[in-house]
C-alpha atoms as a PDB file:
ATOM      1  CA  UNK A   1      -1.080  22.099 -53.430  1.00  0.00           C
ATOM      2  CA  UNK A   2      -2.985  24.932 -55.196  1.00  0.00           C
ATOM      3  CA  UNK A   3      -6.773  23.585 -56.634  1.00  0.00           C
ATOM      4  CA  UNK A   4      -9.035  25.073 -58.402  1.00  0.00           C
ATOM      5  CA  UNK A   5     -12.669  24.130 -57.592  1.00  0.00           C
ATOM      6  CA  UNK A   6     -15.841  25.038 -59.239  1.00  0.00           C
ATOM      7  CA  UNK A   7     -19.223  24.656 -57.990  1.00  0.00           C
ATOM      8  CA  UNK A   8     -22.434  26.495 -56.724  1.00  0.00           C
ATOM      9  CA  UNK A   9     -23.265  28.225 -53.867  1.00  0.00           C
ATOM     10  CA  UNK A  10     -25.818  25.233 -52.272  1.00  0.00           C
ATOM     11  CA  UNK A  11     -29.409  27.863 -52.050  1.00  0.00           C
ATOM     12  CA  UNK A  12     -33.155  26.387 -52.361  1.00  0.00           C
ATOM     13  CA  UNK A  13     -33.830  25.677 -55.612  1.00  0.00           C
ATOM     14  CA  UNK A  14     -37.107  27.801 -55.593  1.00  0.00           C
ATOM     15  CA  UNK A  15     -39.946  28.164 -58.503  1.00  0.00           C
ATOM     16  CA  UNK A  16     -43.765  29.082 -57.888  1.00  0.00           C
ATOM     17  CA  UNK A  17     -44.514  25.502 -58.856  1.00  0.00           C
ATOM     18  CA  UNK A  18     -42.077  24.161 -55.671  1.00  0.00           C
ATOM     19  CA  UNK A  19     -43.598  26.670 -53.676  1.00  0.00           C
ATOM     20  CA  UNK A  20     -47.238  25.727 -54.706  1.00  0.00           C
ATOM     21  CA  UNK A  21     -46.508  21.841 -54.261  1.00  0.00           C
ATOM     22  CA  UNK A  22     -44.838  22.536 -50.774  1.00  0.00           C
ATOM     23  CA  UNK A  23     -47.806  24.199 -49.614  1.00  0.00           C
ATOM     24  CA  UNK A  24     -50.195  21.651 -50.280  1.00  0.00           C
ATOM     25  CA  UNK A  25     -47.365  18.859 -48.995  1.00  0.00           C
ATOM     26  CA  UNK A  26     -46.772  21.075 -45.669  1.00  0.00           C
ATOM     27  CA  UNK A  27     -51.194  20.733 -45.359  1.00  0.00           C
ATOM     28  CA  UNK A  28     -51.221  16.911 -46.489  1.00  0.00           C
ATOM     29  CA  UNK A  29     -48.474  16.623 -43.063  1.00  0.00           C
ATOM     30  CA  UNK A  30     -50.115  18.875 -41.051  1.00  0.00           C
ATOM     31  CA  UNK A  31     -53.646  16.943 -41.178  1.00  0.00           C
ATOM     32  CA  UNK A  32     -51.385  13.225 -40.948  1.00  0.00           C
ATOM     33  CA  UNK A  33     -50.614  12.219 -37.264  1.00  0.00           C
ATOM     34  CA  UNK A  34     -46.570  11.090 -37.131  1.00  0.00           C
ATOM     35  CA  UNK A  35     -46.031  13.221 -40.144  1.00  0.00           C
ATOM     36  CA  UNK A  36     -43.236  15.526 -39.679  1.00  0.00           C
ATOM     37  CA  UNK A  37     -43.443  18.576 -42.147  1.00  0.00           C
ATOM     38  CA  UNK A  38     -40.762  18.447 -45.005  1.00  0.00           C
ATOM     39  CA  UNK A  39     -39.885  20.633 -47.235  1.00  0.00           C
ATOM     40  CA  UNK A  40     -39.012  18.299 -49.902  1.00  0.00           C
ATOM     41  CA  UNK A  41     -36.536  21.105 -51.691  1.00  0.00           C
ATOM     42  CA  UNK A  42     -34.027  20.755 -54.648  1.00  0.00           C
ATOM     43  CA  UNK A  43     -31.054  23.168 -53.661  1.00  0.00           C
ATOM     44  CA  UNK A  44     -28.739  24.568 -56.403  1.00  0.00           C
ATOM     45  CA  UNK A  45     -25.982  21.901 -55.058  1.00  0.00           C
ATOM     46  CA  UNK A  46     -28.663  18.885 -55.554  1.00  0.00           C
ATOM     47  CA  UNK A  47     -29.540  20.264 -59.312  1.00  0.00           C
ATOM     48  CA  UNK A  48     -25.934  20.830 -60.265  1.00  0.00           C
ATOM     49  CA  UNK A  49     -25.231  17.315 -58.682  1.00  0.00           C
ATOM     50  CA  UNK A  50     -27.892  15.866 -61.184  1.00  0.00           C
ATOM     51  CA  UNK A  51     -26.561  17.917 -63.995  1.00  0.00           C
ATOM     52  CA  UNK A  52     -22.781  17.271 -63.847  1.00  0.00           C
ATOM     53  CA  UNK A  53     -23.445  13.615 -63.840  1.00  0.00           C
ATOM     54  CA  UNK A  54     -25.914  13.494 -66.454  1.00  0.00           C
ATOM     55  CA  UNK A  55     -24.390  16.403 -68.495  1.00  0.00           C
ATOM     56  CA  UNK A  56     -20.847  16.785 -67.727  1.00  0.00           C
ATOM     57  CA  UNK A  57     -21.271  20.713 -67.752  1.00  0.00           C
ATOM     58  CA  UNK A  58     -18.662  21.878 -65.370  1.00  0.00           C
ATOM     59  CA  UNK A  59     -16.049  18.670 -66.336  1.00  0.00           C
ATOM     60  CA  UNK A  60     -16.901  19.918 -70.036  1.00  0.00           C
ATOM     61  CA  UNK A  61     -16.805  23.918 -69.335  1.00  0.00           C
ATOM     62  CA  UNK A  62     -13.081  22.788 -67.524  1.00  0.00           C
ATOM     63  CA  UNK A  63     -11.710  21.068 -70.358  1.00  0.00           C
ATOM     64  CA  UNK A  64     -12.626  23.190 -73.161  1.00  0.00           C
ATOM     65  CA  UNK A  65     -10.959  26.212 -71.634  1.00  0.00           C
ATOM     66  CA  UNK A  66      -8.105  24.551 -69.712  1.00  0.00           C
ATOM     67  CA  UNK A  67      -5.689  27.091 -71.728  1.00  0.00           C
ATOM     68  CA  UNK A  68      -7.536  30.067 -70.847  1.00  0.00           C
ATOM     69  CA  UNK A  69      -8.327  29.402 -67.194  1.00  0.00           C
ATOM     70  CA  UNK A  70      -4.663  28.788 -66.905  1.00  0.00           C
ATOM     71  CA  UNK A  71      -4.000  31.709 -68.368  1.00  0.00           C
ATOM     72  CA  UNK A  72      -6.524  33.974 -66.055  1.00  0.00           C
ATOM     73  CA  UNK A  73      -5.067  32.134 -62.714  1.00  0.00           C
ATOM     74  CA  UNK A  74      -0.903  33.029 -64.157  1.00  0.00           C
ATOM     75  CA  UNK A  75      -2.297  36.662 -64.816  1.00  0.00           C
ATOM     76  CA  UNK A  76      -4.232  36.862 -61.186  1.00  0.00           C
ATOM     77  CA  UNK A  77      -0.752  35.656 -59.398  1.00  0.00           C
ATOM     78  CA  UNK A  78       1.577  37.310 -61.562  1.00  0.00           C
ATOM     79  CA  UNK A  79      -0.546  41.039 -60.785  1.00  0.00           C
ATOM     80  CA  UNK A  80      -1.089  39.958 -57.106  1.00  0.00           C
ATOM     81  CA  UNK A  81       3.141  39.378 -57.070  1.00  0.00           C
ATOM     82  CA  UNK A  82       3.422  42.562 -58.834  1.00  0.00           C
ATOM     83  CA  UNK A  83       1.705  44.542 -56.516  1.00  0.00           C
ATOM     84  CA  UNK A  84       3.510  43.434 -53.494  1.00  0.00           C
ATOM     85  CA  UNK A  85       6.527  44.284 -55.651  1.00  0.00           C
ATOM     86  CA  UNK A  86       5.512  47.205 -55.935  1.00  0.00           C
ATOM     87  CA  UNK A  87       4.073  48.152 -52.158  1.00  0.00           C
ATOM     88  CA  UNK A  88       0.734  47.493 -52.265  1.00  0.00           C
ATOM     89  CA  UNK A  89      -0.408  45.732 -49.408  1.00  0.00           C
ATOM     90  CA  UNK A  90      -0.907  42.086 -49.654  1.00  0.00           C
ATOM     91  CA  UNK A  91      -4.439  40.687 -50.674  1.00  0.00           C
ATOM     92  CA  UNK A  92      -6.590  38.091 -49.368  1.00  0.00           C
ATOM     93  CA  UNK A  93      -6.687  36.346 -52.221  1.00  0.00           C
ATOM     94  CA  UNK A  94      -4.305  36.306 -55.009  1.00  0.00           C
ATOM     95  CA  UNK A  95      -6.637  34.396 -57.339  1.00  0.00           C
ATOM     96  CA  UNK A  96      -9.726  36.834 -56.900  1.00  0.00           C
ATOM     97  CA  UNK A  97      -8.955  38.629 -60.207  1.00  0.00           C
ATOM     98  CA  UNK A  98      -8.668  34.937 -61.908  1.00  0.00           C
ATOM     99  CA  UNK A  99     -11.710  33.522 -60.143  1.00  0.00           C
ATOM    100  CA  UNK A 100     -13.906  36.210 -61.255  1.00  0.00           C
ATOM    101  CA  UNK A 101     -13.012  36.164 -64.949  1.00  0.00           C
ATOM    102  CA  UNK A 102     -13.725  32.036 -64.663  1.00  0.00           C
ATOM    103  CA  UNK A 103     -17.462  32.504 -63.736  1.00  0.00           C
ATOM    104  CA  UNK A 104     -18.063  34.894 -66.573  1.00  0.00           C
ATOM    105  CA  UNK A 105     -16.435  33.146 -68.841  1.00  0.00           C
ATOM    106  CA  UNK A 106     -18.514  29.950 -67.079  1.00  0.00           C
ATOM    107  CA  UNK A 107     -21.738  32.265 -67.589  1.00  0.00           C
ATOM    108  CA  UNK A 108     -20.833  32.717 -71.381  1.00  0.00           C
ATOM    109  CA  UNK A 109     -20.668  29.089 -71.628  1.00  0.00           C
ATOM    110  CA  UNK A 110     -23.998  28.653 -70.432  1.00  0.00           C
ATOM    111  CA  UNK A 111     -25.718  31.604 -72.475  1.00  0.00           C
ATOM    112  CA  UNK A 112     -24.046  31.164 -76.010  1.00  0.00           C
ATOM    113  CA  UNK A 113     -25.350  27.448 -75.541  1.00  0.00           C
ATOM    114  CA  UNK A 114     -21.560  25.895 -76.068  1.00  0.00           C
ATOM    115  CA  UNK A 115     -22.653  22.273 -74.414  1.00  0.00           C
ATOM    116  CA  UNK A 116     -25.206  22.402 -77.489  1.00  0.00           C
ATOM    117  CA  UNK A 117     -23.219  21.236 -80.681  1.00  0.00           C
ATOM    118  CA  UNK A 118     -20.857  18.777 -78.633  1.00  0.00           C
ATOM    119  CA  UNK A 119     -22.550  15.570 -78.952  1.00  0.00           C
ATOM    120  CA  UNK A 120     -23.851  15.061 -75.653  1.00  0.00           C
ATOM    121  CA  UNK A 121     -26.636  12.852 -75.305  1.00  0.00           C
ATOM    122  CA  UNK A 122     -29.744  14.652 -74.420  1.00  0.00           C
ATOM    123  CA  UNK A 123     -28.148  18.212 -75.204  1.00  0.00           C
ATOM    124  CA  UNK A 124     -30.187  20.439 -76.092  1.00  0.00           C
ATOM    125  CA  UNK A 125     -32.276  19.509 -73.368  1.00  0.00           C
ATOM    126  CA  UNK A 126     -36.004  19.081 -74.505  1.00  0.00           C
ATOM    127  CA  UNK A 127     -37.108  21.777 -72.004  1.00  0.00           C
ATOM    128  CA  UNK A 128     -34.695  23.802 -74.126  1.00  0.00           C
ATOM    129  CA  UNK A 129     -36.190  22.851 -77.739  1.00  0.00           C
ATOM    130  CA  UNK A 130     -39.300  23.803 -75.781  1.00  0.00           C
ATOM    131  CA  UNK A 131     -38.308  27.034 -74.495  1.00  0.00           C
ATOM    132  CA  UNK A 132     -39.991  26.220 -70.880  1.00  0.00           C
ATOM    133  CA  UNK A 133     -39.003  29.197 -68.838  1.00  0.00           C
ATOM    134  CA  UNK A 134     -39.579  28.872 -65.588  1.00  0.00           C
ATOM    135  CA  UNK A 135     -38.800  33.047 -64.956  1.00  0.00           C
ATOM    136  CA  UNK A 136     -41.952  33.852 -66.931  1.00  0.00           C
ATOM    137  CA  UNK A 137     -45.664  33.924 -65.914  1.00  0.00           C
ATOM    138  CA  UNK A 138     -46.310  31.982 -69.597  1.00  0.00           C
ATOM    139  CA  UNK A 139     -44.075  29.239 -69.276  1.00  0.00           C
ATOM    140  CA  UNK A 140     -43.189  28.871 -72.654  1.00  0.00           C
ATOM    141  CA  UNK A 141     -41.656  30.757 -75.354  1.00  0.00           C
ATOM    142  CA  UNK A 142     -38.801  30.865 -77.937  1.00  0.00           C
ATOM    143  CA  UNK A 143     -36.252  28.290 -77.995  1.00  0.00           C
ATOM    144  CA  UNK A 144     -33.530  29.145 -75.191  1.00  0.00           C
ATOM    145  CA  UNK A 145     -29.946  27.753 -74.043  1.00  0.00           C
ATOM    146  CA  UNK A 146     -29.634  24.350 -72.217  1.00  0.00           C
ATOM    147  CA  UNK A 147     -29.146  24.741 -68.582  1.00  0.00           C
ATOM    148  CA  UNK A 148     -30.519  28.182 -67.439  1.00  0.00           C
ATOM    149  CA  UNK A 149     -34.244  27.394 -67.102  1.00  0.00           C
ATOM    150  CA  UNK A 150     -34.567  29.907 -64.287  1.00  0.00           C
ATOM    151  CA  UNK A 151     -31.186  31.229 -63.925  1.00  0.00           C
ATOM    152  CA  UNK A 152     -30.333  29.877 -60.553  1.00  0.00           C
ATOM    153  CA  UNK A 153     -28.124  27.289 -61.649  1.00  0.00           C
ATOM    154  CA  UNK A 154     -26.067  29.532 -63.658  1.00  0.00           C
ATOM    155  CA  UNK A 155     -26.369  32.414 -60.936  1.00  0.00           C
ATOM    156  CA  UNK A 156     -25.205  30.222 -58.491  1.00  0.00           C
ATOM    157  CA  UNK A 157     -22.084  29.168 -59.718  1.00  0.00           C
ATOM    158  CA  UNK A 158     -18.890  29.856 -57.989  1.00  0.00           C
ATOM    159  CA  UNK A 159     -14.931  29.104 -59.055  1.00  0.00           C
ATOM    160  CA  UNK A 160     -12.488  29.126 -56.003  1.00  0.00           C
ATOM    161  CA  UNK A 161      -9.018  28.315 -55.455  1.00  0.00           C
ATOM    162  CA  UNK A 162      -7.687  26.742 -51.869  1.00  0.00           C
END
C-alpha cells in the first residue's frame, strides 16, 4: 500500500535565545556535582509535534488540498510511466516530481497565512499579531503569518511517499 507522509526533517530547533539559555544551563551543570550536562533542545520534530496537536496544520494543509495533492501524485506516476514507455531509464522515485510540488504548495500554505481565517482556536497565533521574529536582531516588527517565526518549521518540512 502506497502512503503519503508528511513531516519535518527532526534538526535542533536553534535561536540565539536557546543558545544563550544553554550556555548558562551547560555552566549551572558544570559547577553541580551528579549533574550531567543537557542540552535541553526543541528539535523541528518536537515543535511540529506541539503544533499539529494544538493547530492541526499538516491534518488541515492535507484536507484542504486533498484534490490537488491527488492530482500532483497521478501526474508524478503517470510521467514516471511515461518515461519508461518511452526508454528512459527507470527512476528512484516515481513520486519525486509529486513530492516536490506538495512542499511548495505546503510552503504557500504557511506564507499566504491560509490556517488564519479558518476558525482555529488560537490562530493567528499572538506571536503573530505581534510580529515576534525570531530571524531579526529587533525582535519585533510588522504583523507576520502564523507558524514561521524563524522559518525552521516551515524549512523543515518534508512530503514522502513509501
Amino acid at each position: 500500500m502506497t502512503v503519503l507522509h508528511l513531516g519535518v526533517i527532526d534538526i535542533p530547533y536553534i535561536t540565539f535565545e536557546s543558545l544563550r539559555d544553554r550556555r548558562q544551563r551547560l555552566k549551572k551543570n558544570a559547577s553541580t556535582p551528579g549533574v550531567a550536562p543537557s542540552t535541553g533542545l526543541q528539535t523541528t520534530g518536537d515543535v511540529a509535534g506541539y503544533l499539529e496537536n494544538d493547530y492541526g496544520i499538516m491534518r488541515t494543509f492535507y484536507t484542504r488540498n486533498r484534490a490537488q495533492i491527488v492530482k500532483e501524485l497521478e501526474n508524478s506516476f503517470a510521467g514516471a510511466v511515461e518515461s519508461i514507455a518511452m526508454g528512459a531509464p527507470p527512476t528512484l522515485s516515481l513520486t519525486s516530481a509529486a513530492t516536490s510540488k506538495i512542499e511548495d504548495m505546503f510552503h504557500r500554505f504557511l506564507e499566504r497565512g491560509e490556517m488564519e481565517g479558518l476558525g482555529i482556536p488560537g490562530v493567528p497565533t499572538e506571536a503573530a499579531k505581534r510580529g515576534v521574529n525570531h530571524r531579526l536582531k529587533i525582535k519585533r516588527g510588522a504583523r507576520r503569518p502564523s507558524f514561521i517565526d524563524t522559518g525552521l518549521y516551515d524549512a523543515s518540512f518534508k512530503a514522502w511517499v513509501d
